[in-house]
N, C-alpha and C. Protein backbone atom coordinates (compact mmCIF):
# COMPACT_ATOMS: atom_id res chain seq x y z
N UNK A 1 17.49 -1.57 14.43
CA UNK A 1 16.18 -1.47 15.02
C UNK A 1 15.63 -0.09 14.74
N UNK A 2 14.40 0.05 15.13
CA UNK A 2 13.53 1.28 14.54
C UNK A 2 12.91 1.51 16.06
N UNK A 3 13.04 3.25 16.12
CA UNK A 3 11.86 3.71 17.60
C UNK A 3 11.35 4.51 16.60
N UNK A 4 10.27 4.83 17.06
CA UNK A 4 9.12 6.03 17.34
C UNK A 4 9.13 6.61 18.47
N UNK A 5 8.79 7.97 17.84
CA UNK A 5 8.32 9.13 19.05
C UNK A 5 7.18 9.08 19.11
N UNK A 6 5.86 8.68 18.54
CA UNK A 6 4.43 8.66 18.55
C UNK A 6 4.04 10.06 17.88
N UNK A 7 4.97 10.80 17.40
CA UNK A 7 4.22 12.15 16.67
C UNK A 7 4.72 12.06 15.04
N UNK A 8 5.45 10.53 14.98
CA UNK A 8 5.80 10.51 13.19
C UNK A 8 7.11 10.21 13.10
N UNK A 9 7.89 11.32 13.91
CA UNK A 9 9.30 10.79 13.85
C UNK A 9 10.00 9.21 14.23
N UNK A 10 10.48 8.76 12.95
CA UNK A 10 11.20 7.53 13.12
C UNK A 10 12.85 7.64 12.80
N UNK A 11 13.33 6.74 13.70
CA UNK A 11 14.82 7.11 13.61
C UNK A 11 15.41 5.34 13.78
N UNK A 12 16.32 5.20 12.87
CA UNK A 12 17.03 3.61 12.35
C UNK A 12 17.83 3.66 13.13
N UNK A 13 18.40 2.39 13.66
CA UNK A 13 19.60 2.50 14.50
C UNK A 13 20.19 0.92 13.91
N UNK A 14 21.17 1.18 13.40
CA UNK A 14 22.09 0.33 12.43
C UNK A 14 23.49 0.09 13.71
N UNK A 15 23.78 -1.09 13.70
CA UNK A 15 25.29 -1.40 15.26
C UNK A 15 25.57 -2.50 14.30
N UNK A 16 27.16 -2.39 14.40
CA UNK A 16 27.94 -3.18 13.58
C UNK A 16 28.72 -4.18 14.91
N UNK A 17 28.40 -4.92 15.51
CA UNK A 17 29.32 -5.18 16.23
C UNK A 17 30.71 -6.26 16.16
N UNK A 18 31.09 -6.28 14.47
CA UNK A 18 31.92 -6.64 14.37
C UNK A 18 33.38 -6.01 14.11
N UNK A 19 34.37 -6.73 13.85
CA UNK A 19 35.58 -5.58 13.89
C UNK A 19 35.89 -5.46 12.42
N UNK A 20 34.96 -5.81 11.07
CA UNK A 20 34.83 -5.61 9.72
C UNK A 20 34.14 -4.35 9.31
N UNK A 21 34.71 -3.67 8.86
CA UNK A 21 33.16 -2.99 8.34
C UNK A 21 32.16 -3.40 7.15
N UNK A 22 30.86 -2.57 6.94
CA UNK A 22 29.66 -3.35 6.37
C UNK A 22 29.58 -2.23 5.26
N UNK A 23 30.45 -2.29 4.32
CA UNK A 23 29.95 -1.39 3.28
C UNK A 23 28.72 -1.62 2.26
N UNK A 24 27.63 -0.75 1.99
CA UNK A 24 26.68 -1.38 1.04
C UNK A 24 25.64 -2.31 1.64
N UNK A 25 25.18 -2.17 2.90
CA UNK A 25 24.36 -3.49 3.80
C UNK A 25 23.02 -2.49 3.74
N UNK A 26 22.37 -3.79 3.19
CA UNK A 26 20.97 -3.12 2.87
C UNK A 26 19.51 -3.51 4.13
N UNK A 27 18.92 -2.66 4.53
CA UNK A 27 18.56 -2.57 5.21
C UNK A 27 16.81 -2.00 5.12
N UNK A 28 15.69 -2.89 5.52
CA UNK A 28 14.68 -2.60 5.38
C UNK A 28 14.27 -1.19 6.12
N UNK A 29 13.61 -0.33 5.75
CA UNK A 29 12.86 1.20 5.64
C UNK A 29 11.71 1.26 6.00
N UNK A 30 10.65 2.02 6.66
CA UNK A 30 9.36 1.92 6.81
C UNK A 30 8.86 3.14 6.21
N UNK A 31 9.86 3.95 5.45
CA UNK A 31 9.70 5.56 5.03
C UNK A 31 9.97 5.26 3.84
N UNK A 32 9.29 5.84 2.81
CA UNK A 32 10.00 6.00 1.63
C UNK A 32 10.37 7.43 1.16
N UNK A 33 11.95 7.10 0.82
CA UNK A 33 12.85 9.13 0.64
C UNK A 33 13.82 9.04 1.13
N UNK A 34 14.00 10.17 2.37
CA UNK A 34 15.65 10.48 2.44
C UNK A 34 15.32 9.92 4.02
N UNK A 35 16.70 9.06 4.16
CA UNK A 35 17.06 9.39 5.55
C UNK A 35 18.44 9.84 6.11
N UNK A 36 17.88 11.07 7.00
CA UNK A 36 19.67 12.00 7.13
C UNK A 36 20.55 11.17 8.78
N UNK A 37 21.32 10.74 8.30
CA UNK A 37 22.30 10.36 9.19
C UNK A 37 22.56 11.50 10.14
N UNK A 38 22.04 10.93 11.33
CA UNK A 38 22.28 12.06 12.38
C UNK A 38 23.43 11.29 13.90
N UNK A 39 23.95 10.27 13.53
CA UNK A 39 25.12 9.66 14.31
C UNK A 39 26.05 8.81 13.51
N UNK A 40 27.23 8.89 13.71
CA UNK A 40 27.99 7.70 12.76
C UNK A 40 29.12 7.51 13.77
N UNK A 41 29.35 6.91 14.81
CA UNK A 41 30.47 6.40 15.54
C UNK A 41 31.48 6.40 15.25
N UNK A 42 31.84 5.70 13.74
CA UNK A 42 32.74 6.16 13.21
C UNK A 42 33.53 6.89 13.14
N UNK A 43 32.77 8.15 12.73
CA UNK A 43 33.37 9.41 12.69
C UNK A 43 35.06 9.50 13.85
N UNK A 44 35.67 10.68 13.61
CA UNK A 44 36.96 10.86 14.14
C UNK A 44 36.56 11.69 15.16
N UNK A 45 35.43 12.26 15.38
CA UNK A 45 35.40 13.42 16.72
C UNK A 45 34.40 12.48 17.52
N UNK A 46 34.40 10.59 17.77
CA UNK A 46 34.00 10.05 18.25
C UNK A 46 35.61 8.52 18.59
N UNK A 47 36.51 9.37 17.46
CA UNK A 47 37.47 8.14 17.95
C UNK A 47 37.12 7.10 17.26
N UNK A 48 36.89 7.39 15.95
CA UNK A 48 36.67 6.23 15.17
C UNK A 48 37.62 6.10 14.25
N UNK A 49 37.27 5.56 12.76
CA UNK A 49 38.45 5.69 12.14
C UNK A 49 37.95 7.06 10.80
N UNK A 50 36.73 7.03 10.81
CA UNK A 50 36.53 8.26 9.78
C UNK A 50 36.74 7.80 8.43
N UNK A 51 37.12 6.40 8.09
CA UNK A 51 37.04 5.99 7.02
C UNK A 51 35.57 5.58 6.02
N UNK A 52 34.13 5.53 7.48
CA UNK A 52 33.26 4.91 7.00
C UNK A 52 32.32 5.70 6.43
N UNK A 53 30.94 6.08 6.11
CA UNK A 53 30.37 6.93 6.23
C UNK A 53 28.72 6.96 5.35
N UNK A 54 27.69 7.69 5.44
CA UNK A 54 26.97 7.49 4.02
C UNK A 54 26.53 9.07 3.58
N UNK A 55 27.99 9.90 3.98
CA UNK A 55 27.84 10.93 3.00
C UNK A 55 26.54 12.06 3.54
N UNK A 56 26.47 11.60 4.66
CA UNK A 56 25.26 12.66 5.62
C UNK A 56 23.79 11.93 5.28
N UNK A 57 23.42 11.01 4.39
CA UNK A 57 22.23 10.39 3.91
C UNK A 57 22.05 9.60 3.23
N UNK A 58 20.76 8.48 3.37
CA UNK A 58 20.62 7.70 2.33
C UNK A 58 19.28 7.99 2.07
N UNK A 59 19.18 7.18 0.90
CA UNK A 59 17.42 7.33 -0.36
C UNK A 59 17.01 6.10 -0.74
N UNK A 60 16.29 5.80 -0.01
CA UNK A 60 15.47 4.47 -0.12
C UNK A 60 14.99 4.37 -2.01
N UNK A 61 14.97 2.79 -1.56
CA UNK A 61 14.50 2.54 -2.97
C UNK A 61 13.54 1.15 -3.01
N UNK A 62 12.82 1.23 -4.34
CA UNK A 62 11.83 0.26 -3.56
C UNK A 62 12.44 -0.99 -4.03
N UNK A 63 12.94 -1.45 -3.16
CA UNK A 63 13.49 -2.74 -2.95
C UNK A 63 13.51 -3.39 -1.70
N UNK A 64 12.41 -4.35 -1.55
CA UNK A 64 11.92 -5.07 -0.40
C UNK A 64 13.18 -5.62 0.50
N UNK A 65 12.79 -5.66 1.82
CA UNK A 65 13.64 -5.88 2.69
C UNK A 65 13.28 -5.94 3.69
N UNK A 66 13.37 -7.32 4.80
CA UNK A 66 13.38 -6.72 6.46
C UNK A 66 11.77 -6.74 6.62
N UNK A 67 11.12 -6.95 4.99
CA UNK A 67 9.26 -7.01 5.45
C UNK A 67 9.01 -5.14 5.02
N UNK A 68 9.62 -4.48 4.87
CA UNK A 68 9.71 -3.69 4.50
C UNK A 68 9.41 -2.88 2.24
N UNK A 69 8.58 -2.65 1.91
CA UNK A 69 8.58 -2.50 1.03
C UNK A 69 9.73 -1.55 -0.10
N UNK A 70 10.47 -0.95 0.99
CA UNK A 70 11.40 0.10 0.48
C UNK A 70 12.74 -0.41 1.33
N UNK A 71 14.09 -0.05 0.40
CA UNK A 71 15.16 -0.15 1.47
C UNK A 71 16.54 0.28 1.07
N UNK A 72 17.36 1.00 1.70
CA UNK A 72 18.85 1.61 1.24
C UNK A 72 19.97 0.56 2.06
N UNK A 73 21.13 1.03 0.79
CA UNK A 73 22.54 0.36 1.70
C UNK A 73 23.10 1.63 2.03
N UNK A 74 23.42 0.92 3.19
CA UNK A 74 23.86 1.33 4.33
C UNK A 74 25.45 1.16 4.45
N UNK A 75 26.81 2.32 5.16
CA UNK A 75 27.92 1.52 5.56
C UNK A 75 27.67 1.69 6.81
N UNK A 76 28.63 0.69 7.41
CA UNK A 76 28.63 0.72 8.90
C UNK A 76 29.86 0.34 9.36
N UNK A 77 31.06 1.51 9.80
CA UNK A 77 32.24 0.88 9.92
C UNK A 77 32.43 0.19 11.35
N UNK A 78 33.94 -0.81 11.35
CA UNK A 78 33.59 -1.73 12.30
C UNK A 78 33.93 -0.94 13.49
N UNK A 79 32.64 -2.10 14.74
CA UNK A 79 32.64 -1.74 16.15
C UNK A 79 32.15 -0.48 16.06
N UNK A 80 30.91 0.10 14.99
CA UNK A 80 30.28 0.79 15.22
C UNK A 80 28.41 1.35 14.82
N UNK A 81 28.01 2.69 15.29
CA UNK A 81 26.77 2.27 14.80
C UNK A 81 26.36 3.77 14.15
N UNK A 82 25.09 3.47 13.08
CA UNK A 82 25.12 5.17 12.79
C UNK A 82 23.42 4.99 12.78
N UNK A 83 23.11 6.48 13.11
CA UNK A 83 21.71 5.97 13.34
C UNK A 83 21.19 7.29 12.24
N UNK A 84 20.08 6.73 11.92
CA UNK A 84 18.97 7.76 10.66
C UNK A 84 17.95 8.46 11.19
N UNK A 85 17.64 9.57 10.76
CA UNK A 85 16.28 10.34 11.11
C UNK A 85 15.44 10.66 10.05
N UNK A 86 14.42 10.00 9.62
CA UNK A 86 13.08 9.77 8.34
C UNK A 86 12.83 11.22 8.12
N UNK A 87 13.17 12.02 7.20
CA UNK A 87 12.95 13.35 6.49
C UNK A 87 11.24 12.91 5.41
N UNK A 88 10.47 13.14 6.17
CA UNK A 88 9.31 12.72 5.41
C UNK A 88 9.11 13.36 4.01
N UNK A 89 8.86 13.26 2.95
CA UNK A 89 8.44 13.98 1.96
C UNK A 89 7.51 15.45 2.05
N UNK A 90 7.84 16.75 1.34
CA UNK A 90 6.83 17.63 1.47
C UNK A 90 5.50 17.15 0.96
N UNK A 91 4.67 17.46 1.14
CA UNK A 91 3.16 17.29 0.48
C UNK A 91 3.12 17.98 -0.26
N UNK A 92 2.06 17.44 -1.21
CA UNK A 92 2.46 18.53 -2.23
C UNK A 92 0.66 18.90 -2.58
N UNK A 93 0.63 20.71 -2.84
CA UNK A 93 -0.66 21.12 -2.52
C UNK A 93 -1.14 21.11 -4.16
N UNK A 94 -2.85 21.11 -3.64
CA UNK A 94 -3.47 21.43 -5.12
C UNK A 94 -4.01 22.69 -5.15
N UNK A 95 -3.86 22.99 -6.18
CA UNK A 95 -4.88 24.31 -6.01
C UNK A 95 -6.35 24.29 -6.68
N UNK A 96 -7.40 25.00 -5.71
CA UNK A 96 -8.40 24.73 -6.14
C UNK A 96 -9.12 25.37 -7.52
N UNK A 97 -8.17 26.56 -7.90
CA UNK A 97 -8.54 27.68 -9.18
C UNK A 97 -7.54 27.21 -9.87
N UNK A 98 -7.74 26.90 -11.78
CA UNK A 98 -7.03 26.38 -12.16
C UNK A 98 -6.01 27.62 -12.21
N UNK A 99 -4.79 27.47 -12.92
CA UNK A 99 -3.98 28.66 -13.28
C UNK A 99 -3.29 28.47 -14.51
N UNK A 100 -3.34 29.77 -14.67
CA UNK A 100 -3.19 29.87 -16.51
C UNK A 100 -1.36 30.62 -16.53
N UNK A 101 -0.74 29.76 -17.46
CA UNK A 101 1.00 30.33 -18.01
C UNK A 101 0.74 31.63 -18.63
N UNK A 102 1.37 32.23 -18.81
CA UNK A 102 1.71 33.34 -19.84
C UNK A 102 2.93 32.94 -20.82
N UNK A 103 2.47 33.18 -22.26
CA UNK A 103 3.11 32.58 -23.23
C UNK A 103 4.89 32.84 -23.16
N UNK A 104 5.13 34.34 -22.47
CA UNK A 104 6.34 34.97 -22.22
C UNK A 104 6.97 34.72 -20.60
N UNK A 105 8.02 34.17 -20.55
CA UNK A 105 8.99 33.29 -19.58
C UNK A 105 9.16 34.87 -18.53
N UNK A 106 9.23 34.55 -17.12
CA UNK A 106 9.57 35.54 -16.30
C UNK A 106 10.61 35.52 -15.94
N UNK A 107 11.24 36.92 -15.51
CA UNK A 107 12.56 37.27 -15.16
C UNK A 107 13.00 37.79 -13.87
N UNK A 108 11.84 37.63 -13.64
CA UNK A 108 12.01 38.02 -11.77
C UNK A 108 12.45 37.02 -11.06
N UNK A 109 13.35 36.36 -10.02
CA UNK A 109 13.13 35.84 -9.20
C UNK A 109 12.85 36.01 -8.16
N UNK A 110 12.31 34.74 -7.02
CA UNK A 110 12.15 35.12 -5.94
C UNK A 110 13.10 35.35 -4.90
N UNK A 111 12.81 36.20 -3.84
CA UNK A 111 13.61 35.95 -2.62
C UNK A 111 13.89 34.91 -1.98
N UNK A 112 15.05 34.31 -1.46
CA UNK A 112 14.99 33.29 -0.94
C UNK A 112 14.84 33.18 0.64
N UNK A 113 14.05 32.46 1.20
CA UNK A 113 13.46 32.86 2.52
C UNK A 113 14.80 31.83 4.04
N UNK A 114 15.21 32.37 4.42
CA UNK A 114 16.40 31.87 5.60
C UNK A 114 15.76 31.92 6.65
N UNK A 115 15.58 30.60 7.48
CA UNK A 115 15.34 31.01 8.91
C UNK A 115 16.69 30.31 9.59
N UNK A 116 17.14 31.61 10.47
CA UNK A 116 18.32 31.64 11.21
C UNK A 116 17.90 30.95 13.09
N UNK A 117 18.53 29.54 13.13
CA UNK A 117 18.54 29.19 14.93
C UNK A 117 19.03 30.00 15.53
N UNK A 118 18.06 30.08 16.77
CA UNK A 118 18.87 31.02 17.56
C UNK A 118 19.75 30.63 18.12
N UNK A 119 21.14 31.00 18.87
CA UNK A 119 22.67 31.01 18.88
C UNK A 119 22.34 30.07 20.14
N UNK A 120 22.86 28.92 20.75
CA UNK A 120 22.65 28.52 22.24
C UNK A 120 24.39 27.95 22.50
N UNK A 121 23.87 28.17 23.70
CA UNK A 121 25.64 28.80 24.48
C UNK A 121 25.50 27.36 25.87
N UNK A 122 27.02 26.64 25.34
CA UNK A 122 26.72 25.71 25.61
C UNK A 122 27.60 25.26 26.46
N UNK A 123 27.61 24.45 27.99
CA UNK A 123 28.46 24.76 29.15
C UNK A 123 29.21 23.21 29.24
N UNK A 124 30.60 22.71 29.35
CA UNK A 124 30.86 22.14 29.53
C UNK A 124 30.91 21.18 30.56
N UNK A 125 30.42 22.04 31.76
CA UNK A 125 29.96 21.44 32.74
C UNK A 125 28.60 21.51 33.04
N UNK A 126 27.57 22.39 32.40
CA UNK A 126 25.84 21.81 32.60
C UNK A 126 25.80 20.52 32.21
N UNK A 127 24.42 20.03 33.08
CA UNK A 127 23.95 19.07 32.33
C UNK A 127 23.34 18.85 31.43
N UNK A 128 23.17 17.72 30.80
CA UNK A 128 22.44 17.84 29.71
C UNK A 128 21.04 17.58 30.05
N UNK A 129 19.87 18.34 29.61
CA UNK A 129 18.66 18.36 29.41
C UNK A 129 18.11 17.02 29.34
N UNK A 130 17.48 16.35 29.78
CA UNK A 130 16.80 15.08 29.79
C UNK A 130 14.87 15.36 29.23
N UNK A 131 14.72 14.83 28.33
CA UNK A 131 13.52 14.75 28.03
C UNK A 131 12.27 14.08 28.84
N UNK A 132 11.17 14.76 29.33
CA UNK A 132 10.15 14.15 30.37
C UNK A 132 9.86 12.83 29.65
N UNK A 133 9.98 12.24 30.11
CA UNK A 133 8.99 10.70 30.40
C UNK A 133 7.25 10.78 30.73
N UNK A 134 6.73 10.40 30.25
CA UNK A 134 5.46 9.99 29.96
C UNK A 134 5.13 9.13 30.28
């Protein structure tokens, strides 16, 4: 199944509830690009078996599905579920002044720009933060 947040973000939620796993199960998309696996049950620091996985992401392709014009396979190991978060494409800008090459290749590169999260310190016994309802 698919939610929305109403500001763009869409997130897949794939449940295997059998005791097989679903390697390669293709699955209709409403995004076309990447979607980054942000749960996999599976996994071993959930008590799974850690055998399953899609490698942190999948990349849609246009191959109809689900009513869907785009769609990736998916694994889903058994008695479990992994869910996706839609990495939308950058846009890509025009510029309004054309711009002209220089016949001779440059040797400068650029800096590469890092933005660092800030550190959050995290209590085993707080609760967890609940998001307002609307």
């Amino acid at each position: 199944y698919l939610r929305f947040d109403g500001a763009g973000q869409m997130i897949a939620c794939v449940i295997n509830f059998s005791s097989d796993p679903h390697p390669d199960h293709r699955i209709g998309l409403p995004g076309e690009g990447v979607w980054t696996e942000i749960l996999n049950t599976d996994a071993e620091s959930y008590d799974g078996t850690g055998e399953y996985g899609n490698l942190g992401q999948v990349v849609t392709v246009p191959v109809p599905s689900h009513g869907f014009e785009h769609s990736a396979e998916v694994t889903v190991g058994p008695l479990a579920a992994v869910f996706f978060r839609y990495v939308p494409p950058e846009p890509t800008t025009t510029s309004a002044e054309p711009t002209t090459t220089s016949a001779e290749p440059s040797t400068t590169l650029a800096e590469p720009t890092i933005a660092l999260a800030e550190p959050v310190e995290a209590s085993p016994t707080a609760p967890l933060a609940r998001p307002e309802r609307r």
